[in-house]
C-alpha atoms as a PDB file:
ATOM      1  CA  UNK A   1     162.495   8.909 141.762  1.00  0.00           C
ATOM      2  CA  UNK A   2     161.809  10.639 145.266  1.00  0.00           C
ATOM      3  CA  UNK A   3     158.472  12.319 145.534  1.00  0.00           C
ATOM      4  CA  UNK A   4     160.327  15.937 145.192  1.00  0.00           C
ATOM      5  CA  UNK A   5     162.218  15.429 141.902  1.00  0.00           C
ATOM      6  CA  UNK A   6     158.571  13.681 140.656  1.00  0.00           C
ATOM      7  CA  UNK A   7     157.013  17.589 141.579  1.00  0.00           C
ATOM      8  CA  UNK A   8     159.946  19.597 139.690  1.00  0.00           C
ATOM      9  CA  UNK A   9     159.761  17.732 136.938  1.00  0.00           C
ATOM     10  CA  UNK A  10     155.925  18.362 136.368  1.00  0.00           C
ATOM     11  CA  UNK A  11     155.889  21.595 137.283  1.00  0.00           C
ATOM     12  CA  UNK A  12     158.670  22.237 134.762  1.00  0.00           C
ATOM     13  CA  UNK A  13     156.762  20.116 131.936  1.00  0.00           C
ATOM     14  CA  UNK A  14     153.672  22.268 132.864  1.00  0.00           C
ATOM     15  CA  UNK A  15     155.336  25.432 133.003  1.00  0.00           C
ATOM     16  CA  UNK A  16     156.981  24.548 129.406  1.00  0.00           C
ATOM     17  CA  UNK A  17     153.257  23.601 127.731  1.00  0.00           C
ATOM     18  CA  UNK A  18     151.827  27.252 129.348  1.00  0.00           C
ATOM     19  CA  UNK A  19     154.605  28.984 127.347  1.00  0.00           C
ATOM     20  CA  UNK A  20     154.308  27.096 124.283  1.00  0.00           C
ATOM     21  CA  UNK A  21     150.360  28.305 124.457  1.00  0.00           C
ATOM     22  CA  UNK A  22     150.916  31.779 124.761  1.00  0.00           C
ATOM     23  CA  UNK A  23     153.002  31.826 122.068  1.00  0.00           C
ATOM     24  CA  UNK A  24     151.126  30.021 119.731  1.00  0.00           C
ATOM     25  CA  UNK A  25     147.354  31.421 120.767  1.00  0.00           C
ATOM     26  CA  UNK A  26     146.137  35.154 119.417  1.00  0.00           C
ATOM     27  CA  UNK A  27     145.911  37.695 122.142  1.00  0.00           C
ATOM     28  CA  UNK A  28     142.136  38.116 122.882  1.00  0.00           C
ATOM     29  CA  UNK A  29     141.791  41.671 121.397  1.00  0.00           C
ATOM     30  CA  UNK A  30     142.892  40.132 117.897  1.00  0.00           C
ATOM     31  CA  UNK A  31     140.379  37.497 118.314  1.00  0.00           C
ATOM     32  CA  UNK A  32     137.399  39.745 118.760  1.00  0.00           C
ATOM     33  CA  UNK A  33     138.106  42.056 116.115  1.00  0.00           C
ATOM     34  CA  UNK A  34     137.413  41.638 112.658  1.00  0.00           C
ATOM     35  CA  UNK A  35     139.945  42.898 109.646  1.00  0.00           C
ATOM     36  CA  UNK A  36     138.498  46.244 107.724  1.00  0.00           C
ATOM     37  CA  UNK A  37     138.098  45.744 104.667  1.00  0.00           C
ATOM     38  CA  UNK A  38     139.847  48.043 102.221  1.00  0.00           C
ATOM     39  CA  UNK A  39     137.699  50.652 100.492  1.00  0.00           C
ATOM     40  CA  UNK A  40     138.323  51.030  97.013  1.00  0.00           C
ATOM     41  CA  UNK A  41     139.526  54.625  95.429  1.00  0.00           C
ATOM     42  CA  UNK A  42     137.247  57.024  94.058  1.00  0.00           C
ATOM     43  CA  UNK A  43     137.555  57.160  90.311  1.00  0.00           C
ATOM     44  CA  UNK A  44     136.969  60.228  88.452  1.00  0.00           C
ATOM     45  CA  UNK A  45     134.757  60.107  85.327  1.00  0.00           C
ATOM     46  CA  UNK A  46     135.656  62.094  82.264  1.00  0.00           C
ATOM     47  CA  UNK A  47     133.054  64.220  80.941  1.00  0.00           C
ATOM     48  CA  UNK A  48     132.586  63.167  77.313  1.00  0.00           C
ATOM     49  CA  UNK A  49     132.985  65.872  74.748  1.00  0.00           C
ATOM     50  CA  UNK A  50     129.860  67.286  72.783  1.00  0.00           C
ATOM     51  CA  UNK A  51     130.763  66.506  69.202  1.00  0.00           C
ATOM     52  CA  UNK A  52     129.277  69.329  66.865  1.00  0.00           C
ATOM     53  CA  UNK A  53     126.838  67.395  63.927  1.00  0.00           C
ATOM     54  CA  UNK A  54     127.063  69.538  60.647  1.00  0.00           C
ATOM     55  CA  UNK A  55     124.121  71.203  58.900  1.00  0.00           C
ATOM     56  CA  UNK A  56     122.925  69.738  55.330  1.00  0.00           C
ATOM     57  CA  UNK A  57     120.790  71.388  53.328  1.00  0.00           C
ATOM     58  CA  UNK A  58     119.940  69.601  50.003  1.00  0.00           C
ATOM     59  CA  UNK A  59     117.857  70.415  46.971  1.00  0.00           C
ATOM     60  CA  UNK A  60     116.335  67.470  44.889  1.00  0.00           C
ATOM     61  CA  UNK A  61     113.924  69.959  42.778  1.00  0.00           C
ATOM     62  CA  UNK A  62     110.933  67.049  42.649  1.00  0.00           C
ATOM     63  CA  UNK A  63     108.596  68.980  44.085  1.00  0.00           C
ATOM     64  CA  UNK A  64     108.979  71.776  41.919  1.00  0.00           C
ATOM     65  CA  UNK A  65     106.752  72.131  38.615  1.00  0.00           C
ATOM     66  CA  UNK A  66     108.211  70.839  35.319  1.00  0.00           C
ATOM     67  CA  UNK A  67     108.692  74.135  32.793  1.00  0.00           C
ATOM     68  CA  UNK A  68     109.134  77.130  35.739  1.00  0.00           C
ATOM     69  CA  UNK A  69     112.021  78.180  38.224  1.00  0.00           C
ATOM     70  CA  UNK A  70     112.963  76.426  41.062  1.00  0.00           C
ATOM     71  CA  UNK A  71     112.144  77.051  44.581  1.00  0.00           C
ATOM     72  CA  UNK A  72     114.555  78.923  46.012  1.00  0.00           C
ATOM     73  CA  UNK A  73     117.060  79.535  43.052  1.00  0.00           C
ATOM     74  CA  UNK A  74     117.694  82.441  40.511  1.00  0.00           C
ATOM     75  CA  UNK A  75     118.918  83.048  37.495  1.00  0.00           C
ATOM     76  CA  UNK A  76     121.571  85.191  37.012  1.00  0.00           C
ATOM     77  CA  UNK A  77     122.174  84.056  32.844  1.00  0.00           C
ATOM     78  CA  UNK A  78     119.952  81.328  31.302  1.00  0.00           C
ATOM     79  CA  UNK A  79     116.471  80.230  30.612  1.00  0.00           C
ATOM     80  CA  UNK A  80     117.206  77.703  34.367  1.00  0.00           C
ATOM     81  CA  UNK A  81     113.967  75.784  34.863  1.00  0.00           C
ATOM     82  CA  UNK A  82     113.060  72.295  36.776  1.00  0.00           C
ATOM     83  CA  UNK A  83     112.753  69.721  33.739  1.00  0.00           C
ATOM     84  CA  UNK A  84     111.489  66.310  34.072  1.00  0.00           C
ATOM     85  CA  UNK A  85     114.290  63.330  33.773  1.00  0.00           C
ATOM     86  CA  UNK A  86     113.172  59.810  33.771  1.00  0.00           C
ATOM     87  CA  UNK A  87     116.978  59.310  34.504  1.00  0.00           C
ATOM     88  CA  UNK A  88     117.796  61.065  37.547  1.00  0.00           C
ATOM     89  CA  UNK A  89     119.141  60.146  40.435  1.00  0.00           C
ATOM     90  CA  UNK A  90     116.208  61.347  42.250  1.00  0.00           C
ATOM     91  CA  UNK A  91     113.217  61.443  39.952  1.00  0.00           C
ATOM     92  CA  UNK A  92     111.285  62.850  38.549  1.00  0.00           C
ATOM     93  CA  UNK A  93     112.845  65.983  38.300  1.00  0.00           C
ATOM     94  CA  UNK A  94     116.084  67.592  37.802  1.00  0.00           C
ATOM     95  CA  UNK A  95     117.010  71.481  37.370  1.00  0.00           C
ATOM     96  CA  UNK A  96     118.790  72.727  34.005  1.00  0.00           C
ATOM     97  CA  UNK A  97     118.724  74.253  30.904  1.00  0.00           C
ATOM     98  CA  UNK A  98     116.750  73.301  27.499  1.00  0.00           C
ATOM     99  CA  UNK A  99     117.937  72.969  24.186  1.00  0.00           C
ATOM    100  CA  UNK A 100     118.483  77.000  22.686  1.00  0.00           C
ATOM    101  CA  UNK A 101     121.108  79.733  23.300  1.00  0.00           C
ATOM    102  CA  UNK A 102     122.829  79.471  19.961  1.00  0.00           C
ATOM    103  CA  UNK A 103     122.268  82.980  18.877  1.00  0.00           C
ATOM    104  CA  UNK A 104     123.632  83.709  22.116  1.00  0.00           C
ATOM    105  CA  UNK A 105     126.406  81.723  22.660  1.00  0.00           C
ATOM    106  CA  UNK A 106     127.523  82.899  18.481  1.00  0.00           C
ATOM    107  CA  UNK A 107     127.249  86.564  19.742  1.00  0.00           C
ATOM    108  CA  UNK A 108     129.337  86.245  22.366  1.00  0.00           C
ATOM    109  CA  UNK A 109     131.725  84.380  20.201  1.00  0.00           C
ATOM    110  CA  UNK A 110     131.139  80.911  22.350  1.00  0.00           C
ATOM    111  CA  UNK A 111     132.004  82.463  25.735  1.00  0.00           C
ATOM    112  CA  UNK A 112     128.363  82.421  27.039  1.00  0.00           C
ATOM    113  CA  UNK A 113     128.039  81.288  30.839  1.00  0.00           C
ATOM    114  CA  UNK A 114     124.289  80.611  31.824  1.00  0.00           C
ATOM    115  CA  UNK A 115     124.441  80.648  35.728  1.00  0.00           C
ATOM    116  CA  UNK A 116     122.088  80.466  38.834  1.00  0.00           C
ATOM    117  CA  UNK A 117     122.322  80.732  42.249  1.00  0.00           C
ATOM    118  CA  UNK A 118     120.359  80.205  45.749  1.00  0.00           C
ATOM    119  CA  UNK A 119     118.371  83.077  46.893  1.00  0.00           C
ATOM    120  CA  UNK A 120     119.289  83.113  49.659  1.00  0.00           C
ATOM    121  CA  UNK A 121     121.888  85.534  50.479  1.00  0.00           C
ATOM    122  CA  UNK A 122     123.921  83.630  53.232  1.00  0.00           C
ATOM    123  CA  UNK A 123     127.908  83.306  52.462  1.00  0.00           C
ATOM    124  CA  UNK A 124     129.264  80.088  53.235  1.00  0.00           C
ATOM    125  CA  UNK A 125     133.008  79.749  53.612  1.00  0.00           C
ATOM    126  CA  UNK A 126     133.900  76.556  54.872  1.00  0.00           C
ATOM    127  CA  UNK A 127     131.703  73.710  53.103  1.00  0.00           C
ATOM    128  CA  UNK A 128     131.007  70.629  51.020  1.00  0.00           C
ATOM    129  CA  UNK A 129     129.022  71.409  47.986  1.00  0.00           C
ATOM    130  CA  UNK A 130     128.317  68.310  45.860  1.00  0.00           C
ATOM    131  CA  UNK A 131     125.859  67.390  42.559  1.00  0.00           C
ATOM    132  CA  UNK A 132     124.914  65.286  40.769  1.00  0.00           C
ATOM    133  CA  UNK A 133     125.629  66.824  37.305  1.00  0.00           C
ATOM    134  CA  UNK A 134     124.707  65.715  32.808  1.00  0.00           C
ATOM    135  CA  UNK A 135     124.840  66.922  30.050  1.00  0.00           C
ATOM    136  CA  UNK A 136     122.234  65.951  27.784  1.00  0.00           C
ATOM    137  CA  UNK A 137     123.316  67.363  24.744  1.00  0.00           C
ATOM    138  CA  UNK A 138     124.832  70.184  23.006  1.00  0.00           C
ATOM    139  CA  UNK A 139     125.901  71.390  19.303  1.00  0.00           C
ATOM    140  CA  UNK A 140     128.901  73.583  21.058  1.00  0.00           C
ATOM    141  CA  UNK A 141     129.461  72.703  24.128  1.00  0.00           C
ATOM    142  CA  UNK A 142     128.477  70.053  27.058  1.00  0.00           C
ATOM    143  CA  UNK A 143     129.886  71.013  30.252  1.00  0.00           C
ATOM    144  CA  UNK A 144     128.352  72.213  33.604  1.00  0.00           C
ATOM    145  CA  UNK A 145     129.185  72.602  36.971  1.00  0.00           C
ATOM    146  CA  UNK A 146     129.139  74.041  40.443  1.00  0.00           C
ATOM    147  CA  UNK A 147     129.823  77.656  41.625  1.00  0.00           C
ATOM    148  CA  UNK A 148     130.688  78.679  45.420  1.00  0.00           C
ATOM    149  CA  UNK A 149     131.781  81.659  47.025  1.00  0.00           C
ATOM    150  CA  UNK A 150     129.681  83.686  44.462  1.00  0.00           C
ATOM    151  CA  UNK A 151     129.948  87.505  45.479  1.00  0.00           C
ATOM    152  CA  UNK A 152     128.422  88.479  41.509  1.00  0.00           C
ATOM    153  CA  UNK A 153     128.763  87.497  38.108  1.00  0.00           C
ATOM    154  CA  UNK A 154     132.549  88.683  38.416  1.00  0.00           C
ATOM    155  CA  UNK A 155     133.721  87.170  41.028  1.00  0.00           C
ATOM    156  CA  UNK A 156     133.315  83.569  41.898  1.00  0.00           C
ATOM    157  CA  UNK A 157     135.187  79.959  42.100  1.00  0.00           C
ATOM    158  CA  UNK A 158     134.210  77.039  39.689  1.00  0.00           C
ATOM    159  CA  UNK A 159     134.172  73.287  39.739  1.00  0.00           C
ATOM    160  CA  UNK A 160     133.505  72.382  36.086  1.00  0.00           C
ATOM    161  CA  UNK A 161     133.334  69.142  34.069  1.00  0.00           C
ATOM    162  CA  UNK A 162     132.632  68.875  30.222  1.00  0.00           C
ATOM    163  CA  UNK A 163     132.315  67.443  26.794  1.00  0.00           C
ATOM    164  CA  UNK A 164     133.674  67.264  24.309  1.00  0.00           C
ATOM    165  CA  UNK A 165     136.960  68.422  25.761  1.00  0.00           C
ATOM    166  CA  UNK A 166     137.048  65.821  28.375  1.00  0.00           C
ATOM    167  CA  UNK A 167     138.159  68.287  30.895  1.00  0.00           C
ATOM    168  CA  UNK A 168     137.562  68.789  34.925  1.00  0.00           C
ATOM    169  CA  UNK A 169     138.323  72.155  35.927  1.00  0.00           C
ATOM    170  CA  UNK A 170     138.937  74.384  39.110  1.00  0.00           C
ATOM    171  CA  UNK A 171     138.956  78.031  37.787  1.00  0.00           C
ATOM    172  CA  UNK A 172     138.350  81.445  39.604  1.00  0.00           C
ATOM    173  CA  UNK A 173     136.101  84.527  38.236  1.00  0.00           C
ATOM    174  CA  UNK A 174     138.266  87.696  40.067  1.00  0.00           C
ATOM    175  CA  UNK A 175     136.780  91.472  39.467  1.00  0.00           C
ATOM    176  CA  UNK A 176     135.648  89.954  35.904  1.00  0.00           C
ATOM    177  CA  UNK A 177     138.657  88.297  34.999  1.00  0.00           C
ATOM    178  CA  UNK A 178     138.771  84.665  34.427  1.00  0.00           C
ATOM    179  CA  UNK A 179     141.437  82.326  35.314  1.00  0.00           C
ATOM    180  CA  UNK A 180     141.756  78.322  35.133  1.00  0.00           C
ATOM    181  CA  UNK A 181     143.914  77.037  38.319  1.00  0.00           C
ATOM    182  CA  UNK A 182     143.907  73.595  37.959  1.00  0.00           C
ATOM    183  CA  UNK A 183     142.677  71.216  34.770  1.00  0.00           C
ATOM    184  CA  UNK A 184     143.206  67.642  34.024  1.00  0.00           C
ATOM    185  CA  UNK A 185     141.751  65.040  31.452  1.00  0.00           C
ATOM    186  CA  UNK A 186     138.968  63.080  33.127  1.00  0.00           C
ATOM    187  CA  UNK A 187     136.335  60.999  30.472  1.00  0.00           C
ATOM    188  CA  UNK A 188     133.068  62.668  30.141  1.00  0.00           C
ATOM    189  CA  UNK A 189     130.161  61.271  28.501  1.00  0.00           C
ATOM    190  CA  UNK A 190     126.699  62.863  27.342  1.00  0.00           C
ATOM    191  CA  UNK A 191     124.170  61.378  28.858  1.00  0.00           C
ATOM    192  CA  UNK A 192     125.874  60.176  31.839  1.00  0.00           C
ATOM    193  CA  UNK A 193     125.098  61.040  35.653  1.00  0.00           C
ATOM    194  CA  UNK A 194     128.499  62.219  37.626  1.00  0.00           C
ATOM    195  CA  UNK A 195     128.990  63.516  41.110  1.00  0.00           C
ATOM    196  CA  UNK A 196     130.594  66.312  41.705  1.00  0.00           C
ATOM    197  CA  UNK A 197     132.202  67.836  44.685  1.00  0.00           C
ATOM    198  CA  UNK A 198     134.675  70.275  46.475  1.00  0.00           C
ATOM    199  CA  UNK A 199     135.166  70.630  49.864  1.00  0.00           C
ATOM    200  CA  UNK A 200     136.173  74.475  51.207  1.00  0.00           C
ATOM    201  CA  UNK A 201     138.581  74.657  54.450  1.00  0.00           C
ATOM    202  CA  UNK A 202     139.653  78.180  54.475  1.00  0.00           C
ATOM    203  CA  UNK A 203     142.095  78.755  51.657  1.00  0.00           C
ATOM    204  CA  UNK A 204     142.295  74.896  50.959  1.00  0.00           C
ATOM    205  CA  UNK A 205     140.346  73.417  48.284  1.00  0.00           C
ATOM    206  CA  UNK A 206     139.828  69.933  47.266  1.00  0.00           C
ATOM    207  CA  UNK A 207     137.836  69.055  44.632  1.00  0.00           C
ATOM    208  CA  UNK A 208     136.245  65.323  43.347  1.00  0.00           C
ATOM    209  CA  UNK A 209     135.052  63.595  40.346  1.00  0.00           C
ATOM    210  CA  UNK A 210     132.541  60.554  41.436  1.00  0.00           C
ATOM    211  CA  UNK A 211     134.230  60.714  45.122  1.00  0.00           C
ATOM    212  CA  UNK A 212     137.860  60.397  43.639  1.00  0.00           C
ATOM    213  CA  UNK A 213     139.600  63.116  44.743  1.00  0.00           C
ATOM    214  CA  UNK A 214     141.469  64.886  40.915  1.00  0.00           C
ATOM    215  CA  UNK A 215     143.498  67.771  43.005  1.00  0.00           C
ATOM    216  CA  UNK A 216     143.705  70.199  45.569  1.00  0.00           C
ATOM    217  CA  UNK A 217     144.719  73.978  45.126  1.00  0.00           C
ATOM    218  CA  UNK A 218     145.404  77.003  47.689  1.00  0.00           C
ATOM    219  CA  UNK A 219     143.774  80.227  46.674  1.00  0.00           C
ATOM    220  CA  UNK A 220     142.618  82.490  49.046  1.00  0.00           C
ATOM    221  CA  UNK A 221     141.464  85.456  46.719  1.00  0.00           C
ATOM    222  CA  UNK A 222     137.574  84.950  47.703  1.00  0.00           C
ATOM    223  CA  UNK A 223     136.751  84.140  51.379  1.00  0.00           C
ATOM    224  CA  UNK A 224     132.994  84.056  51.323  1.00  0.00           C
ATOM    225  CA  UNK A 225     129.965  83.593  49.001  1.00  0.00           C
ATOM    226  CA  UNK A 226     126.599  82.041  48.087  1.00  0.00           C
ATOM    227  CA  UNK A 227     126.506  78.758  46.129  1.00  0.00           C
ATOM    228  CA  UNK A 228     125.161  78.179  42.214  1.00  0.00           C
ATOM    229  CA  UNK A 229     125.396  76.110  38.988  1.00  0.00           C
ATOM    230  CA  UNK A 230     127.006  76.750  35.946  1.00  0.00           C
ATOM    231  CA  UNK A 231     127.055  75.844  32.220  1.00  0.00           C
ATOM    232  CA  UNK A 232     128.781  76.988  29.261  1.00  0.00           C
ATOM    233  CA  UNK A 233     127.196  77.949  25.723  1.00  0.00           C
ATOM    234  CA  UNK A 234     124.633  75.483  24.627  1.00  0.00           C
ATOM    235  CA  UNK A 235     124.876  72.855  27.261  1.00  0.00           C
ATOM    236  CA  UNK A 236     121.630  71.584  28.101  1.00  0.00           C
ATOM    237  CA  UNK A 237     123.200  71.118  30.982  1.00  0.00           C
ATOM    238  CA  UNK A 238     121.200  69.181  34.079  1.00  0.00           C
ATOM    239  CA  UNK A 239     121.741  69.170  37.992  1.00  0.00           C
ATOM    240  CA  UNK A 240     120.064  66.726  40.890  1.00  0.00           C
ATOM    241  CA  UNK A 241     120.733  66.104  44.593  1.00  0.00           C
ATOM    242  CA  UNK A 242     122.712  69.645  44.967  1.00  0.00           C
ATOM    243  CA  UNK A 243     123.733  69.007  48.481  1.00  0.00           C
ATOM    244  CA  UNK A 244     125.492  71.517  50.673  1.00  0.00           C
ATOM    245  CA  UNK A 245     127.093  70.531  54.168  1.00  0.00           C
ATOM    246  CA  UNK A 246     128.264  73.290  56.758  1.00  0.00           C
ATOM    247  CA  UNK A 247     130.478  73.206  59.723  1.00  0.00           C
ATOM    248  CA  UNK A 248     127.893  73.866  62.999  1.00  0.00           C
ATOM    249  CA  UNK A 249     130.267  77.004  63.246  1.00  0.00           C
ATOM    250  CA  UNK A 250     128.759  78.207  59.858  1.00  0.00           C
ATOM    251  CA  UNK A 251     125.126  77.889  61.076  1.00  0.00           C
ATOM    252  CA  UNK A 252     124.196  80.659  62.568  1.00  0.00           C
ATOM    253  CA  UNK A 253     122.303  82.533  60.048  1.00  0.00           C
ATOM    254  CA  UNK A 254     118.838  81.220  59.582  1.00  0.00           C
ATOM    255  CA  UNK A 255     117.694  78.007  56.911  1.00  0.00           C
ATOM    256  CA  UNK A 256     115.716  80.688  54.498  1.00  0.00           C
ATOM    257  CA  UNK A 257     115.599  78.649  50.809  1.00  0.00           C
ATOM    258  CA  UNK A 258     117.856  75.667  51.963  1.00  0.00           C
ATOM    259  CA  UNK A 259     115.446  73.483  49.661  1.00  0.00           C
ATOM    260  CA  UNK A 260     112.475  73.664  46.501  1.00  0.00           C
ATOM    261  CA  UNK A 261     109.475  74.441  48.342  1.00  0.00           C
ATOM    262  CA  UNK A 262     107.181  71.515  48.694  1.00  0.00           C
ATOM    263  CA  UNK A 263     109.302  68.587  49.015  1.00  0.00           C
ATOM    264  CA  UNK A 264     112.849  69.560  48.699  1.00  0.00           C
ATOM    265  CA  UNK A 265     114.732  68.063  51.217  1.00  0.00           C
ATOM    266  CA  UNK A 266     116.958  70.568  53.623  1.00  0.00           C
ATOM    267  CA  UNK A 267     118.742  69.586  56.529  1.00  0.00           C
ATOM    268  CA  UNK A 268     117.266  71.009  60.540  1.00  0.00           C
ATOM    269  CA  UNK A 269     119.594  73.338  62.079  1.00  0.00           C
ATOM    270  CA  UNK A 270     120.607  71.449  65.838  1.00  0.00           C
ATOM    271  CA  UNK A 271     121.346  73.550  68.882  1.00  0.00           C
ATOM    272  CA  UNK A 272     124.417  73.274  70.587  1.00  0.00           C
ATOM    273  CA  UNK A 273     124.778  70.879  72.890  1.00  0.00           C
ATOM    274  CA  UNK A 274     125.007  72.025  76.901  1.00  0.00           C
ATOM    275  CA  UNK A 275     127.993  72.781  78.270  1.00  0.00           C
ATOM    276  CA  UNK A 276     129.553  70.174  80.616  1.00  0.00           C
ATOM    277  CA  UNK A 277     129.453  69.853  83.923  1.00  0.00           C
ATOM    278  CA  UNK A 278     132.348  71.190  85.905  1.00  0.00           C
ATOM    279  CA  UNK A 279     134.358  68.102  88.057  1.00  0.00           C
ATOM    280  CA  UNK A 280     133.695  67.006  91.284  1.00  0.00           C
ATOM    281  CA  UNK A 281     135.993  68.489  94.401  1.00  0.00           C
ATOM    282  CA  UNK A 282     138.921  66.542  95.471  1.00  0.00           C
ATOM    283  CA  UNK A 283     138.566  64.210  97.936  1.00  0.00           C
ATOM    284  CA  UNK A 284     139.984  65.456 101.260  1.00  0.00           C
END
């Protein structure tokens, strides 16, 4: 090999490493730059919704004295009075009727209602209104139960159980005219505790023996009213743990007699929550 064809070949060998480099190598403002990281998106948090919390009021009667009215209650018929009950759900006392009326209940040829009802004048349309409800005895009757939307003694719903007819009962009292709108056969015992309850909703009503719901009915005849108790002849009929549970929408009158004064139990009225914040702005 002559000393020139030595020269081309290495300068063509050195020519072909050169471009195989600059290929192959980053370009020098890739090496001195590092990659960005990516920055996450912005996620927008939901503003969780204020959930209203419903009012209870409840009257237990045990801090009322044994022989005299209760706290916050009147009677509209009926010698009502707080009477010891070794038996009660919530001792000692519960809030009835004593052994009597059968003059009474004779001269009104056995259609004699004793009732009662809360002082306080408030009207409560939507609502659960629940007792605890006996009988402890009775030569013509045993029943009791629970009045709501009470305008007077002539108008007024009922939730009524009894003995010794066996019967639970959602009737209506309309400009002094009685009507039964739903009955069925449910066992009833003297002597025996049961829980009563109906729950309102407008014209909707569904009413429970011992948390078993018996029916529901439609009736939209009485829209508002105070709450009571109710018995029928000679019932020494006996209520504990009257408990009444409002919508925060029905709250706004003040708690005045929501419980036997003393000890009764009633449930605080809670302000309204705040109003949530407004969003964020978009991102521009």
């Amino acid at each position: 090999m002559t000393g020139n064809t030595w020269l081309r070949s290495a300068v063509v060998v050195a020519a072909g490493v050169a471009f195989t480099m600059a290929l192959t190598s980053p370009t020098a403002w890739s090496r001195g730059r590092k990659k960005k990281k990516a920055e996450p998106t912005p996620t927008m948090t939901a503003t969780p919704t204020a959930t209203a919390t419903p009012i209870v009021k409840e009257w237990n009667f045990d801090q009322d004295k044994a022989g005299g009215p209760a706290a916050g209650w009147t009677s509209v018929e009926g010698d009502w009075q707080v009477i010891p009950d070794p038996s009660a759900p919530s001792q000692p006392n519960t809030y009835g009727l004593p052994p009597g009326r059968l003059l009474q209940s004779l001269m009104s040829a056995l259609q004699y209602y004793p009732m009662t009802v809360v002082t306080d004048p408030t009207e409560y349309g939507d609502f659960t209104l629940e007792a605890s409800f006996k009988s402890a005895g009775g030569r013509f009757d045993c029943s009791g139960g629970i009045l709501f939307r009470y305008g007077d003694p002539k108008n007024f719903y009922l939730l009524s159980a009894g003995c010794p007819s066996d019967y639970f009962q959602f009737s209506r009292m309309l400009k002094g005219k009685f009507e039964v709108l739903k009955q069925t056969v449910v066992p009833t015992d003297k002597d025996t505790w049961y829980k009563i309850k109906v729950v309102a909703q407008g014209s909707h009503f569904m009413c429970y023996d011992d948390n078993k719901m018996i029916f529901d009915y439609d009736d939209s005849k009485i829209a508002k009213g105070r709450i009571g108790l109710w018995a029928s002849d000679d019932s020494q009929a006996r209520f504990d743990n009257v408990t009444l549970t409002l919508p925060l929408a029905e709250s706004a009158p003040e708690n005045t007699g929501a419980g036997s004064a003393g000890g009764s139990t009633s449930g605080a009225t809670i302000p309204p929550p705040p109003a949530p914040l407004p969003p964020p702005p978009p991102a521009h």
